[in-house]
PDB file of N, CA and C in Angstrom:
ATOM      1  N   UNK A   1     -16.401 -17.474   2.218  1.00  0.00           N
ATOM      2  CA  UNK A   1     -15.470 -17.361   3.318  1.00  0.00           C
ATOM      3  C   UNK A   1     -16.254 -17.054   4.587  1.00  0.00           C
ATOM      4  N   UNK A   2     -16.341 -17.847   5.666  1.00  0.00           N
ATOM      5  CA  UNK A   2     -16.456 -17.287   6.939  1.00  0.00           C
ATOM      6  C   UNK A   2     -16.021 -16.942   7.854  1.00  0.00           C
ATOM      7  N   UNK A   3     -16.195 -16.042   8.016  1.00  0.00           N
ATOM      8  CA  UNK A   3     -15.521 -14.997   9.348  1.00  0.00           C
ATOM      9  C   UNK A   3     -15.296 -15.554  10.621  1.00  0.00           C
ATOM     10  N   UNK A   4     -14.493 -15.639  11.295  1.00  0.00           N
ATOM     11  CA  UNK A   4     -14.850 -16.156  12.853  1.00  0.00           C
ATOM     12  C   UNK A   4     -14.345 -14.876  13.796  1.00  0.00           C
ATOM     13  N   UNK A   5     -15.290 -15.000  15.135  1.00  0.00           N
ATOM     14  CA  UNK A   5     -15.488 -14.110  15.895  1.00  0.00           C
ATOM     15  C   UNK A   5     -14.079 -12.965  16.348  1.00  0.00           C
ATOM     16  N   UNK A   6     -13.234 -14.119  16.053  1.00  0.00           N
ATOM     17  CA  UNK A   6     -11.886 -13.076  16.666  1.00  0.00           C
ATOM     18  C   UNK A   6     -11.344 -12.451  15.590  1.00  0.00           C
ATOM     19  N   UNK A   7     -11.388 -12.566  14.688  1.00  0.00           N
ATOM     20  CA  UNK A   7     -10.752 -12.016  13.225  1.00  0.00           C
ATOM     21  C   UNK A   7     -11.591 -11.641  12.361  1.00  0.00           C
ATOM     22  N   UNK A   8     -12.990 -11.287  12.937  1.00  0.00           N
ATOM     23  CA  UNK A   8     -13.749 -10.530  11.651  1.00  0.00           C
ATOM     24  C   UNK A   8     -13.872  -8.874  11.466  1.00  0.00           C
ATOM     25  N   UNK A   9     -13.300  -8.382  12.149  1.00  0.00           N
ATOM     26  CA  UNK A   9     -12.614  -7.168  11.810  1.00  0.00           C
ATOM     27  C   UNK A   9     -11.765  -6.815  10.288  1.00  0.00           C
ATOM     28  N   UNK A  10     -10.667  -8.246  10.981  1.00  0.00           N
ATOM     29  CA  UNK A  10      -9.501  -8.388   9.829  1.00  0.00           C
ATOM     30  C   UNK A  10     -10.062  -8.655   8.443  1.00  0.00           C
ATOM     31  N   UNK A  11     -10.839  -9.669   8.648  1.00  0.00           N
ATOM     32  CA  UNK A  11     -11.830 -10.538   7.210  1.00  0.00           C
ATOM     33  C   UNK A  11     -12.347  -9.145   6.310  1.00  0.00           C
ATOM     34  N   UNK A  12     -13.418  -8.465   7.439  1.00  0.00           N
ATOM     35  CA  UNK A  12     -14.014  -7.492   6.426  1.00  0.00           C
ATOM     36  C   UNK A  12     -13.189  -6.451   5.972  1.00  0.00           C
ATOM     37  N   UNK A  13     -12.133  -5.979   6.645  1.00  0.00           N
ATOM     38  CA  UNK A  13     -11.347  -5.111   5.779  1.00  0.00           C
ATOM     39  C   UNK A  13     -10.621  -6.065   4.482  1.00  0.00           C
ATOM     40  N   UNK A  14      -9.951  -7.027   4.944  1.00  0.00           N
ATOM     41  CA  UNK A  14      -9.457  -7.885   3.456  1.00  0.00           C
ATOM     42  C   UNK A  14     -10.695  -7.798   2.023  1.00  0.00           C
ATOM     43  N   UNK A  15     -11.942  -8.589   2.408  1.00  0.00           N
ATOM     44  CA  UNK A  15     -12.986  -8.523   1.389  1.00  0.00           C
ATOM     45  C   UNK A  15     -13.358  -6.895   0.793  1.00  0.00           C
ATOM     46  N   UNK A  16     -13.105  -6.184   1.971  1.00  0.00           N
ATOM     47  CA  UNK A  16     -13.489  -4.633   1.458  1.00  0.00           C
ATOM     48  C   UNK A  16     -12.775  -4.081   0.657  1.00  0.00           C
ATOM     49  N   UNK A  17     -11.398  -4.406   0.856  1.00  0.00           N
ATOM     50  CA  UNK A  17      -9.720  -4.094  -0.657  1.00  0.00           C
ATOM     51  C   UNK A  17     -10.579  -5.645  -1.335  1.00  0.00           C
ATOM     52  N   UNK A  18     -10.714  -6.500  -1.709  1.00  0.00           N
ATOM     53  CA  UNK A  18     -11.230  -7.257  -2.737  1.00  0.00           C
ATOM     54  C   UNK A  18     -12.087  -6.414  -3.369  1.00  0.00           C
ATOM     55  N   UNK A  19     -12.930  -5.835  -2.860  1.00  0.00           N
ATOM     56  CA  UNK A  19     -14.312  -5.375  -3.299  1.00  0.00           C
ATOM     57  C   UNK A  19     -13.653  -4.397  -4.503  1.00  0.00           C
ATOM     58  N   UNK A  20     -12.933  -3.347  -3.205  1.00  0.00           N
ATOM     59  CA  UNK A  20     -12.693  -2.309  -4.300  1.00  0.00           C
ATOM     60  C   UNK A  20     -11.631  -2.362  -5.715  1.00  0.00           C
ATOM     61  N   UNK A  21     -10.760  -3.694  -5.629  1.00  0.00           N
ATOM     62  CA  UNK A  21      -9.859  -4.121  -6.443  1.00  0.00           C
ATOM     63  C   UNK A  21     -11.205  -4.161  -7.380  1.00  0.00           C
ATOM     64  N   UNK A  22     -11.704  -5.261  -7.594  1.00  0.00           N
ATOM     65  CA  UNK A  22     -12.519  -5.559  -8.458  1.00  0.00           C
ATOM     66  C   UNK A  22     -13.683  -4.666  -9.236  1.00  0.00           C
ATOM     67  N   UNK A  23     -13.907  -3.708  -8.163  1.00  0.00           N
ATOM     68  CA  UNK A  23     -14.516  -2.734  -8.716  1.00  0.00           C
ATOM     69  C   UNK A  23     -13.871  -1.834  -9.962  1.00  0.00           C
ATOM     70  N   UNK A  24     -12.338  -1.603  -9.752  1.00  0.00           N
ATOM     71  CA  UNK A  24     -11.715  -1.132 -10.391  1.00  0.00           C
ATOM     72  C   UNK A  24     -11.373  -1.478 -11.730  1.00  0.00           C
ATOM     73  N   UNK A  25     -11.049  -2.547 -11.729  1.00  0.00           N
ATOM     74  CA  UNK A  25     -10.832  -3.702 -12.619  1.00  0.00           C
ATOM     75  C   UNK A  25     -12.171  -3.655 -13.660  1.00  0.00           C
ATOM     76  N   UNK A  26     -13.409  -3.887 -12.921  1.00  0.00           N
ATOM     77  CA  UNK A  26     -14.466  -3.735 -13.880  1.00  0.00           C
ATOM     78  C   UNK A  26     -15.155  -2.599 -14.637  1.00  0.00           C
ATOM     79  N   UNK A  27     -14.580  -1.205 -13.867  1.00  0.00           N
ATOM     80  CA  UNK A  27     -14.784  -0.388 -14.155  1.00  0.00           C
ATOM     81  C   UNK A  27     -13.812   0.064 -15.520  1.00  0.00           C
ATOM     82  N   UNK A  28     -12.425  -0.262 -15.180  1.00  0.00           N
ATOM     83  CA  UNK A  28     -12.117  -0.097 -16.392  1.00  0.00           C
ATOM     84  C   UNK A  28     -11.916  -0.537 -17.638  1.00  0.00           C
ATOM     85  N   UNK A  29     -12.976  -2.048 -17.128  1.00  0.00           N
ATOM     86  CA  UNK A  29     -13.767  -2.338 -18.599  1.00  0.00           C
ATOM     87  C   UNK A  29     -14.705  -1.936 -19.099  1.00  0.00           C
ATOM     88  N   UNK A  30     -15.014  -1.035 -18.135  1.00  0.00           N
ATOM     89  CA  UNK A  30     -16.612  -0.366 -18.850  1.00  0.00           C
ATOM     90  C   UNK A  30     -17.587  -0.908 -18.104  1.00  0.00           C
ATOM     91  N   UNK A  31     -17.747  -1.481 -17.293  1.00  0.00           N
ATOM     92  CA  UNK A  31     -18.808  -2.352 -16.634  1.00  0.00           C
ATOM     93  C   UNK A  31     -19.865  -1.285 -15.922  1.00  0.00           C
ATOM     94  N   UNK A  32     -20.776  -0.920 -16.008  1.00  0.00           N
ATOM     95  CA  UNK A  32     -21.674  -0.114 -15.217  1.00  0.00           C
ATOM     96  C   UNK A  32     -21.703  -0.673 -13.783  1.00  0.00           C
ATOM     97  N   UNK A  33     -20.943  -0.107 -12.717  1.00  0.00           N
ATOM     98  CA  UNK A  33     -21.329  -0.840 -11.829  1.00  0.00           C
ATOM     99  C   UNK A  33     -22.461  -0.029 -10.676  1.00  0.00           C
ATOM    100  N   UNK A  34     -23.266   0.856 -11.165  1.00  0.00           N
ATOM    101  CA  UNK A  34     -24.435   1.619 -10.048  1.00  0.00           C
ATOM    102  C   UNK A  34     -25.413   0.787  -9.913  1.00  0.00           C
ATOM    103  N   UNK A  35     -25.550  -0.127 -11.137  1.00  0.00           N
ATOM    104  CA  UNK A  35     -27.186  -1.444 -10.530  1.00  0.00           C
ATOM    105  C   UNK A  35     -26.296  -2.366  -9.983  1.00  0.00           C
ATOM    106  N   UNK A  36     -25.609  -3.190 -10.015  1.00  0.00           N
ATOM    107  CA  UNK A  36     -25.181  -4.105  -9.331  1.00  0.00           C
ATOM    108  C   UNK A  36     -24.491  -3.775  -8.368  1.00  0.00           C
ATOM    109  N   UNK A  37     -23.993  -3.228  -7.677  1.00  0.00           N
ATOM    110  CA  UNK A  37     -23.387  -2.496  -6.306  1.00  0.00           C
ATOM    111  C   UNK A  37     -24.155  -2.748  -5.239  1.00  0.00           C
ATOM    112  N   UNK A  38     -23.788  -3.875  -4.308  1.00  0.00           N
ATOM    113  CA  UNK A  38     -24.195  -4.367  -3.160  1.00  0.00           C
ATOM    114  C   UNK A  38     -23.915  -3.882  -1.946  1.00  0.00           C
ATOM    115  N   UNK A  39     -22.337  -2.978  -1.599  1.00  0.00           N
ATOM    116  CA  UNK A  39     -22.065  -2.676  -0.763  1.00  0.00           C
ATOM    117  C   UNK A  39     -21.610  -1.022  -1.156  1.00  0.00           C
ATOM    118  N   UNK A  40     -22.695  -0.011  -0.377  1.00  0.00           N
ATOM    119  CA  UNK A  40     -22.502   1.303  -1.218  1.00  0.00           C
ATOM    120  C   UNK A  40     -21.548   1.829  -0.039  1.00  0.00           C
ATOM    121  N   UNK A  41     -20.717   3.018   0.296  1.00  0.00           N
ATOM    122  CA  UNK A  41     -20.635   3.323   0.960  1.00  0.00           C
ATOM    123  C   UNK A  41     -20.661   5.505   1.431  1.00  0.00           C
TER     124      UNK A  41
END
């Protein structure tokens, strides 16, 4: 997905609830996610 200049505010908060959906999701399969974690905060 690319961002464009007037709405990438909006973009990165959307991908950032993706992020953490999925994080969740994998976590409660058990997934280790501390090595693969790209975006720490």
């Amino acid at each position: 997905m690319i961002a464009r200049k007037e709405n990438a505010n909006e973009t990165y908060e959307s991908l950032k609830r993706d992020d953490l959906s999925l994080k969740a999701v994998l976590k409660s399969l058990g997934v280790n996610l501390t090595d693969i974690d790209r975006i720490k905060e």
